[in-house]
Protein backbone atom coordinates (compact mmCIF):
# COMPACT_ATOMS: atom_id res chain seq x y z
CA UNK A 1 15.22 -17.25 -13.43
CA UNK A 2 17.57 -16.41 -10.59
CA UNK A 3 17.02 -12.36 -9.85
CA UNK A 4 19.33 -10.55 -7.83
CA UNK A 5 18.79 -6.83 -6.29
CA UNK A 6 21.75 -4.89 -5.50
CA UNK A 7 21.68 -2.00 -2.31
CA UNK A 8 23.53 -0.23 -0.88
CA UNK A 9 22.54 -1.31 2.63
CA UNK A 10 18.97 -2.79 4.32
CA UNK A 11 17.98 0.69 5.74
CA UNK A 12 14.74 2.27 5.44
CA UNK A 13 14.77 4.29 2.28
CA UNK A 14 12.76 5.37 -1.12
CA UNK A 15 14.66 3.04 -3.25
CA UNK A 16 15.34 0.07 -0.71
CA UNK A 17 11.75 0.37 0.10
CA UNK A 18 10.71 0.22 -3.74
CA UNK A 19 13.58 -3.32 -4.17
CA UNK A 20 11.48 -4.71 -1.22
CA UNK A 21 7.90 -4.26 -3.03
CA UNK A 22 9.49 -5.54 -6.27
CA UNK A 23 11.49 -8.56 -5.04
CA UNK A 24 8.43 -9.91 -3.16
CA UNK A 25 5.69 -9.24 -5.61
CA UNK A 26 8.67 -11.15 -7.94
CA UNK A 27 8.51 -13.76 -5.47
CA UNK A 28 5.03 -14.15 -5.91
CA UNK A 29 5.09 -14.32 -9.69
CA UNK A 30 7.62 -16.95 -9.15
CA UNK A 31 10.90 -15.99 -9.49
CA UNK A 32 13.91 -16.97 -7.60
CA UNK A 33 15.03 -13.63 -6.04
CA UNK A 34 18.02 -12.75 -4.04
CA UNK A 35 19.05 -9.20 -2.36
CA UNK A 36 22.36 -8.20 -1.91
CA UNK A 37 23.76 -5.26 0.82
CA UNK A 38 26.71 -3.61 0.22
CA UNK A 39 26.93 -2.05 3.72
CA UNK A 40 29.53 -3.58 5.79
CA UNK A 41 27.65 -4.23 9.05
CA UNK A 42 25.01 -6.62 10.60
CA UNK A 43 21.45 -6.52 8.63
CA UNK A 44 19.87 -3.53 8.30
CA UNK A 45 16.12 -3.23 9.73
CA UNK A 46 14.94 -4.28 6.42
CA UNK A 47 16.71 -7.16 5.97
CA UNK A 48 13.38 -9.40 7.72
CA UNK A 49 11.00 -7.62 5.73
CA UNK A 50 12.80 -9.21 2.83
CA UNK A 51 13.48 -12.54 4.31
CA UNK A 52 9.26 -12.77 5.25
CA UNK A 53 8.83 -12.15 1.33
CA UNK A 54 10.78 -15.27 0.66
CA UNK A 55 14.01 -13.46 -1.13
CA UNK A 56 17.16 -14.45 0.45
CA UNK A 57 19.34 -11.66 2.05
CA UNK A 58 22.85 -12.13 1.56
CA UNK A 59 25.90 -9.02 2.50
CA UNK A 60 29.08 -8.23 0.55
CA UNK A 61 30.36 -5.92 2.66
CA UNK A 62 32.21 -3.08 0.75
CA UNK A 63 35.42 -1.69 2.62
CA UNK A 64 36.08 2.29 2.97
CA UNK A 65 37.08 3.55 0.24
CA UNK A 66 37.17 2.71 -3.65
CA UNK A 67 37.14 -1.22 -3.66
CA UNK A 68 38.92 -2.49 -6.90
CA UNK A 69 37.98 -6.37 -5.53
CA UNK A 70 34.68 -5.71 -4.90
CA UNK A 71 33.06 -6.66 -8.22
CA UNK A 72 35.12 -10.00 -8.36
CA UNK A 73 33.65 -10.74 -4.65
CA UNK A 74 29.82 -9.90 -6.18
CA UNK A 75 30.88 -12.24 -9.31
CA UNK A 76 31.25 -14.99 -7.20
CA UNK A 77 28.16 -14.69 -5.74
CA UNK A 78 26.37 -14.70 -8.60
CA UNK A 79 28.20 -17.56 -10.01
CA UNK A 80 27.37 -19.37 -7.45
CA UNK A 81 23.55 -18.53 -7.09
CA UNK A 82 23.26 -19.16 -11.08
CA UNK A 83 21.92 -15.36 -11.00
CA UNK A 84 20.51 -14.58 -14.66
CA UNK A 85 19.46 -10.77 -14.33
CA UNK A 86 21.80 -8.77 -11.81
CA UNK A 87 19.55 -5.25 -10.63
CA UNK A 88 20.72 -2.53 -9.13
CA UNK A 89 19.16 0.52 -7.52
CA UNK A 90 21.04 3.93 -7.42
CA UNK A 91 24.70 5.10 -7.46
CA UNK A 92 26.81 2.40 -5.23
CA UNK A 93 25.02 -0.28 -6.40
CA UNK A 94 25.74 0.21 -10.19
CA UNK A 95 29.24 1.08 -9.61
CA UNK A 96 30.06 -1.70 -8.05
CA UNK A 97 26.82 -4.33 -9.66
CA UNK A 98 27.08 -3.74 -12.83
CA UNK A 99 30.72 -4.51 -13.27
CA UNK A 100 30.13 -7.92 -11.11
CA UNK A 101 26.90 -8.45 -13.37
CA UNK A 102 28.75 -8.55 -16.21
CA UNK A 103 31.51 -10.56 -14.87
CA UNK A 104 28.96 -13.17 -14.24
CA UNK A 105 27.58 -13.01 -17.70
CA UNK A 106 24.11 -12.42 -16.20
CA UNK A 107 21.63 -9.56 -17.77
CA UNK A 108 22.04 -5.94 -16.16
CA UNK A 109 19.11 -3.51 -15.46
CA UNK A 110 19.49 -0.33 -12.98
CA UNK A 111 16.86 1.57 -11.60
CA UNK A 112 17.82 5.48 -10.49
CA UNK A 113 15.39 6.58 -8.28
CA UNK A 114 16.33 9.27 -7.15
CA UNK A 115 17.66 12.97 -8.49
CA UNK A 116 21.37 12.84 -6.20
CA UNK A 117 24.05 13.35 -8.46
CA UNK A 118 27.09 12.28 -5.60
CA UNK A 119 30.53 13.38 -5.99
CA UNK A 120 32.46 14.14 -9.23
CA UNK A 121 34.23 11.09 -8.91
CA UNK A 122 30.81 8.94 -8.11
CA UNK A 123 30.15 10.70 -11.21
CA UNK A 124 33.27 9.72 -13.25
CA UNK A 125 32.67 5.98 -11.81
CA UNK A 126 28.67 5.98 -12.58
CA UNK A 127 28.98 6.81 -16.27
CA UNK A 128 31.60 4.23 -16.64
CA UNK A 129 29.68 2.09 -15.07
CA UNK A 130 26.77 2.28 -17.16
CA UNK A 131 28.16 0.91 -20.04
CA UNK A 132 27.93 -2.90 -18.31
CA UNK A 133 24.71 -1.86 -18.04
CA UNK A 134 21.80 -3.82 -20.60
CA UNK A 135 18.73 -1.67 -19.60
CA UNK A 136 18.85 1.74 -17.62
CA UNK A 137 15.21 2.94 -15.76
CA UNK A 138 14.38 5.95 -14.41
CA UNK A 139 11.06 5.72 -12.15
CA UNK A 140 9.58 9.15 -13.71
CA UNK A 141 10.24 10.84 -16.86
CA UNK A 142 12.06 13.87 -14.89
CA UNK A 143 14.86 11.44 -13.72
CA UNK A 144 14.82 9.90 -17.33
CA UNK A 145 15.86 13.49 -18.40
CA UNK A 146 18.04 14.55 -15.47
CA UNK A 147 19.87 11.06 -16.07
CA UNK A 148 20.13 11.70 -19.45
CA UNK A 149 21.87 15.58 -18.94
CA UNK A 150 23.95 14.38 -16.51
CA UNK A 151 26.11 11.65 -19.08
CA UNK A 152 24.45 8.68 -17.60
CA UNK A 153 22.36 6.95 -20.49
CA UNK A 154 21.66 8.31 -23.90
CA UNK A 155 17.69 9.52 -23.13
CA UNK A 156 16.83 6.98 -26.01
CA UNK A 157 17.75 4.13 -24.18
CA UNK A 158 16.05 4.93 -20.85
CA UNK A 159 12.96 3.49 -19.87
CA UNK A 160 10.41 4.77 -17.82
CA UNK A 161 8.95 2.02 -15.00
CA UNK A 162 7.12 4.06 -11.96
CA UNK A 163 7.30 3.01 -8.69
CA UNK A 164 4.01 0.87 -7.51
CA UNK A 165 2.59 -0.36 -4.27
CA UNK A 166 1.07 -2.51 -2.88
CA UNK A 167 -2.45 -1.05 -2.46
CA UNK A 168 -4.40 -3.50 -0.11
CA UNK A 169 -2.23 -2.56 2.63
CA UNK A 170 -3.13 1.14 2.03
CA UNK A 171 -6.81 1.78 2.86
CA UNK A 172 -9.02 4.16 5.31
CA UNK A 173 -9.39 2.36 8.55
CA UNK A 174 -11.55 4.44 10.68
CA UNK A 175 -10.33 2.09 13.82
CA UNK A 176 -7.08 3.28 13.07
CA UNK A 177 -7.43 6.59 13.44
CA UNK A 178 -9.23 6.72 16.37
CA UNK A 179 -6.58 4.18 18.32
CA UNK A 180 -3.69 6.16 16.99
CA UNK A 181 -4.88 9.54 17.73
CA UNK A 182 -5.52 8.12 21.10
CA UNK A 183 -2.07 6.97 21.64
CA UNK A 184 -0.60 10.23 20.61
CA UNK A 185 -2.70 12.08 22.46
CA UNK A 186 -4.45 13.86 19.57
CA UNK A 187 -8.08 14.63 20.02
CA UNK A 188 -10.98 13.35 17.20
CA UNK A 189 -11.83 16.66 16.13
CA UNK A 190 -8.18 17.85 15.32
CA UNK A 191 -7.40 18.22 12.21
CA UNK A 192 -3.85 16.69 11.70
CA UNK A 193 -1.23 17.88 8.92
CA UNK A 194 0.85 14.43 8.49
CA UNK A 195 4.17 13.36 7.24
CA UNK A 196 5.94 9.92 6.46
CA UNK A 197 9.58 9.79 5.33
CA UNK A 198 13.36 9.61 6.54
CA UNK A 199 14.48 12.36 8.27
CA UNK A 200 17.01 13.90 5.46
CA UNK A 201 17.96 17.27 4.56
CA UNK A 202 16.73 16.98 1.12
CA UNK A 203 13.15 16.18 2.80
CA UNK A 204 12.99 20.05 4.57
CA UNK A 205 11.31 19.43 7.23
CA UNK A 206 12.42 22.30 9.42
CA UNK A 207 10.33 24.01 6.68
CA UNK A 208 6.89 22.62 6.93
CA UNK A 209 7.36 23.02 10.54
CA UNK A 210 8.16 26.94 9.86
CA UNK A 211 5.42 27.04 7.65
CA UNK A 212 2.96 24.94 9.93
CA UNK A 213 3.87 26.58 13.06
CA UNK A 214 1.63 29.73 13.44
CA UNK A 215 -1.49 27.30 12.14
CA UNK A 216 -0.56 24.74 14.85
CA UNK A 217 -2.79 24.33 18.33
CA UNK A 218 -5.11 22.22 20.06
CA UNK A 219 -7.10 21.90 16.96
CA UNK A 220 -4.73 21.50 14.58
CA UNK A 221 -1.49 19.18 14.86
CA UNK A 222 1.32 18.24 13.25
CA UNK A 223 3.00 14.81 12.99
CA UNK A 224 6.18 13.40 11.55
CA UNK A 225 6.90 10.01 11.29
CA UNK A 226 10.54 8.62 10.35
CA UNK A 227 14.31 9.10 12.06
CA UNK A 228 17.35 10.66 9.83
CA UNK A 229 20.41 12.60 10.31
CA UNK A 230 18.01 15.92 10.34
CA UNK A 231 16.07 14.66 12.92
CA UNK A 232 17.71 17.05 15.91
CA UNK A 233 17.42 19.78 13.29
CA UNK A 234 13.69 18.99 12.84
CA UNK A 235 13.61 18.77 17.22
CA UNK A 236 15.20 22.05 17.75
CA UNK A 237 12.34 24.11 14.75
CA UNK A 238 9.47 23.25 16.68
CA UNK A 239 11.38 24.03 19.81
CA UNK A 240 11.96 27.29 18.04
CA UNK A 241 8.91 28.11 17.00
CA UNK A 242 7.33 26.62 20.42
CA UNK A 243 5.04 24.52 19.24
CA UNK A 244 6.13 21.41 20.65
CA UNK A 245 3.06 20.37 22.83
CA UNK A 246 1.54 20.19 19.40
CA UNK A 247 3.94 18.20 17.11
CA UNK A 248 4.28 14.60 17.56
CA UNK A 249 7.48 13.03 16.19
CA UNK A 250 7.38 9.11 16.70
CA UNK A 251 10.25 7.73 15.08
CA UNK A 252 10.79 5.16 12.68
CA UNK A 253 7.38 2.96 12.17
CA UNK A 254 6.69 0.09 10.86
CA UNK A 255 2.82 0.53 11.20
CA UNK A 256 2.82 3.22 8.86
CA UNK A 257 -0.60 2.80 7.41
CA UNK A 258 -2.09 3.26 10.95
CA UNK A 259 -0.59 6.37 11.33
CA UNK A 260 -1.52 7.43 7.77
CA UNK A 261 -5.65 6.36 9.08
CA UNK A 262 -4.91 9.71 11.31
CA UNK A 263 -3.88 12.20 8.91
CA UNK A 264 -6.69 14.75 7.89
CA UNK A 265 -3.72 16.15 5.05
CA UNK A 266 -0.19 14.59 4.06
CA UNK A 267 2.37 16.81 3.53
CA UNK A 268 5.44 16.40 1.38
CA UNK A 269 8.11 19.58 1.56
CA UNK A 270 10.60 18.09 -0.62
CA UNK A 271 13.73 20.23 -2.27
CA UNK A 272 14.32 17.11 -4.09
CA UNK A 273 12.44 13.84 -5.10
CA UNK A 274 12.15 10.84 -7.60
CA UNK A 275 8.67 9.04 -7.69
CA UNK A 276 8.56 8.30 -3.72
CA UNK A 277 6.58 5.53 -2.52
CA UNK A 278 5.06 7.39 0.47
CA UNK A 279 3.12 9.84 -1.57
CA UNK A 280 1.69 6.63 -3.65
CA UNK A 281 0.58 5.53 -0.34
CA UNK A 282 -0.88 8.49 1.42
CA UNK A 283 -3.13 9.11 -1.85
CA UNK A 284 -4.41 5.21 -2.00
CA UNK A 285 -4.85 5.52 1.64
CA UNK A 286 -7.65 8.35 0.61
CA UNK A 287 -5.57 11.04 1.93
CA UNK A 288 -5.44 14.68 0.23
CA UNK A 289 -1.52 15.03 -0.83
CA UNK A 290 -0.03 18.54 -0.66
CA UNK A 291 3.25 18.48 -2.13
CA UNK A 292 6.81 20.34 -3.79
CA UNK A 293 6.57 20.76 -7.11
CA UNK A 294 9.77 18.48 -7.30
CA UNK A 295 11.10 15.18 -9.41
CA UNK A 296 8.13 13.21 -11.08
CA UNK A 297 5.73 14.64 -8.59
CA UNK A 298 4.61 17.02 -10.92
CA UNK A 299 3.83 14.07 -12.73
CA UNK A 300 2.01 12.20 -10.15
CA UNK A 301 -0.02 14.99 -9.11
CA UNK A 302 -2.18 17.70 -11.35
CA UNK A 303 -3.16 20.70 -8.83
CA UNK A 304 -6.60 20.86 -7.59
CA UNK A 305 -7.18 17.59 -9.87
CA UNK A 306 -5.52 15.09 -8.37
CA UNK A 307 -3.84 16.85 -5.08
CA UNK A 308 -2.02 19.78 -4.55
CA UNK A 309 1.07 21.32 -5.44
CA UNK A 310 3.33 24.25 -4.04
CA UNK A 311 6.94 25.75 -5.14
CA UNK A 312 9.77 24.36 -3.34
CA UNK A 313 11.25 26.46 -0.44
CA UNK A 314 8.97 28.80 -0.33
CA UNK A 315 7.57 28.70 2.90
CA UNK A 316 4.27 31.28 2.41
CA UNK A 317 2.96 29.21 -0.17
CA UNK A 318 3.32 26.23 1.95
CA UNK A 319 1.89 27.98 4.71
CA UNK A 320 -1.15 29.56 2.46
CA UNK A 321 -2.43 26.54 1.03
CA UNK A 322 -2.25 24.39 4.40
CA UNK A 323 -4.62 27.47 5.47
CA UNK A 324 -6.99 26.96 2.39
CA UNK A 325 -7.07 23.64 2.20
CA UNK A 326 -8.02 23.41 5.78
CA UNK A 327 -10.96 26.11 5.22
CA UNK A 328 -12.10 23.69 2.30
CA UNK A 329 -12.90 20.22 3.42
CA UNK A 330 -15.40 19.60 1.03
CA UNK A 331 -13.37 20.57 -1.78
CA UNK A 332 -10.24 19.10 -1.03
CA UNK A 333 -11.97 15.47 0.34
CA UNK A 334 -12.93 15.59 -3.62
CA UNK A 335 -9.51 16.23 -5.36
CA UNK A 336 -8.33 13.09 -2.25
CA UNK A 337 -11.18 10.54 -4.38
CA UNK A 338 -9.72 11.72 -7.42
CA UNK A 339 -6.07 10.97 -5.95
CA UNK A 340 -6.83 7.90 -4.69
CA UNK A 341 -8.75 6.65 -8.15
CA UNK A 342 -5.75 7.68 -10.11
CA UNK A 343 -3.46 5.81 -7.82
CA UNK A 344 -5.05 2.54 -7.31
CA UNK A 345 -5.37 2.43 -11.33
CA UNK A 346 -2.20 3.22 -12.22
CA UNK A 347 0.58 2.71 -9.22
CA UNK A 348 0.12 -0.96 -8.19
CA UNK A 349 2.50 -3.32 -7.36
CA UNK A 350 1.53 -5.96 -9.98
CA UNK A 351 1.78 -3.38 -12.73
CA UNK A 352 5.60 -2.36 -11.48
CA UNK A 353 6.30 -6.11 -11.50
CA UNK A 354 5.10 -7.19 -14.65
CA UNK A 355 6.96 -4.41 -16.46
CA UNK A 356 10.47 -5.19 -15.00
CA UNK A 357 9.94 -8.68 -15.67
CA UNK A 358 8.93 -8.06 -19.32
CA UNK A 359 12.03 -5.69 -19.80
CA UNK A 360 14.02 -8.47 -17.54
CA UNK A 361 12.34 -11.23 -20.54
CA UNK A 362 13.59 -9.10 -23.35
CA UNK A 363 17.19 -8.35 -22.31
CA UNK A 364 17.24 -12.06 -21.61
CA UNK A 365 16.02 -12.84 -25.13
CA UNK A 366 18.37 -10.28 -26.90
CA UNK A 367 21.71 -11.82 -24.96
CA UNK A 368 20.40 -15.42 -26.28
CA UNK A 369 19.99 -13.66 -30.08
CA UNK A 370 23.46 -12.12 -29.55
């Protein structure tokens, strides 16, 4: 079985981060598994990540605007790799994927996994869309609904596949932390609020720093690791609040779980969310997750049970609990074990596998039937 994922472009994000997990754990079920970029520009930092996985990278480059050729370019492809399931992953994707998929008379599965709802006419062209498509997933039973409201997919035919990861990598490392506090010139004894993600307005960053800021001295840091369009935004709030001998902001990583080792607390100030990755991997890593009450989060996380959860945008009740959570190690090191149990039982990578390629078996089968 040829298997070919669909992005929008090879740039760090929830979704193409989720396609790279899934196409190489596919890879080492033993699939055939392609992914294709849409983004019309040399590979994207992802692109080796992929390519060390053993899936083939390959870019169809979409031109400005609506593309009316586009699908008939992504048929070809297909044709020519002998691709039996097409996959996409958010809007772009299935706009253009789909319609290609279909063209190619392989099997069509898209993943939403996010809550963006684009423009009215990405709107108009999504919902068209989605009749090429054979089986619609949402990665939490929030986006199942929202996708449903919105005209995408009946709710009836949506099925529910959460995001999974792959859990050796994320682990307490005790070496870790002590090298990386080192290198960002964070003392032992600190205790460090940490964040992981891309620098977006959607993430709100500029208010965890609000809400951090009167907390935040020698003892007590805060770090941010990623790069985004917000990220001068993000800059000038802890300028603002002057704090900035205290906030470490390191860029795009690719040793993430290193930096994770040297978290005491990982903070996620979402407005909006699906099922991201990073909170998976902060609670396997053993770390205490404080988060928005956003997306499937709720889901993910039962207050005081599992981790920690606050309203979105209010910046008090971020600041409050940072305060009691801090004041509480015992506790909250307790509701982290139960995080990290939940997690590493529930969120792996094998799991997310095996489920796509069962639903990837069955659309397969019912095509054949048809």
């Amino acid at each position: 079985m040829v298997i070919a994922h669909v992005l929008s472009s090879l740039r760090v994000g929830g979704g193409e981060r989720v396609a790279l997990e899934l196409a190489g754990g596919q890879v080492k079920a033993g699939r055939d598994v392609m992914v294709v970029s849409l983004a019309d520009e040399p590979d994207g930092p992802l692109a080796g990540e992929f390519r060390s996985r053993g899936v083939e990278v390959v870019t169809v480059g979409k031109r400005p605007g609506i593309e009316l050729g586009l699908p008939l370019r992504l048929a070809k492809v297909f044709r020519a790799r002998r691709v039996k399931v097409v996959h996409t992953h958010n809007r772009l994707p299935l706009i253009y994927g789909a319609v290609a998929g279909k063209m190619a008379r392989a099997g069509v599965v898209h993943t939403r996994h996010g809550p963006g709802r684009g423009t009215r006419r990405e709107t108009w062209l999504r919902r068209g869309a989605g009749h090429f498509v054979d089986a619609y997933v949402a990665v939490s039973a929030e986006l199942a609904t929202l996708a449903s409201e919105v005209g995408d997919c009946p709710l009836a035919r949506i099925s529910v596949i959460e995001n999974g990861i792959d859990l050796d990598r994320f682990s307490a490392d005790p070496g870790a932390r002590v090298a990386t506090r080192a290198a960002l010139g964070i003392s032992a004894s600190a205790y460090v609020l940490g964040s992981v993600g891309r620098l977006a307005p959607e993430k709100d960053y500029p208010l965890l720093v609000r809400a951090a800021a009167p907390l935040l001295g020698p003892d007590m840091w805060l770090v941010i690791v990623g790069d985004g369009a917000d990220a001068a935004t993000i800059r000038a709030a802890v300028a603002q609040a002057g704090v900035s001998q205290f906030v470490a902001l390191p860029g795009s990583r690719s040793d993430v779980p290193q930096f994770m080792a040297a978290f005491d607390l990982f903070v996620l100030s979402s407005r909006m969310e699906g099922l991201p990755l990073v909170a998976l991997e902060a609670m396997s890593s053993g770390l205490p997750l404080l988060a928005t009450a956003v997306g499937g989060l709720p889901g993910l996380v039962k207050d005081t049970v599992t981790g920690f959860l606050v309203p979105s945008g209010d910046e008090g009740a971020l600041r409050d609990r940072l305060m009691a959570l801090r004041g509480d190690r015992a506790g909250t090191r307790a509701v982290a074990e139960r995080g990290c149990a939940h997690v590493r039982a529930r969120y792996s990578r094998e799991v997310m596998v095996e489920r796509y390629l069962d639903l990837y078996g069955r659309i397969l089968a019912g095509r054949g039937r048809q």
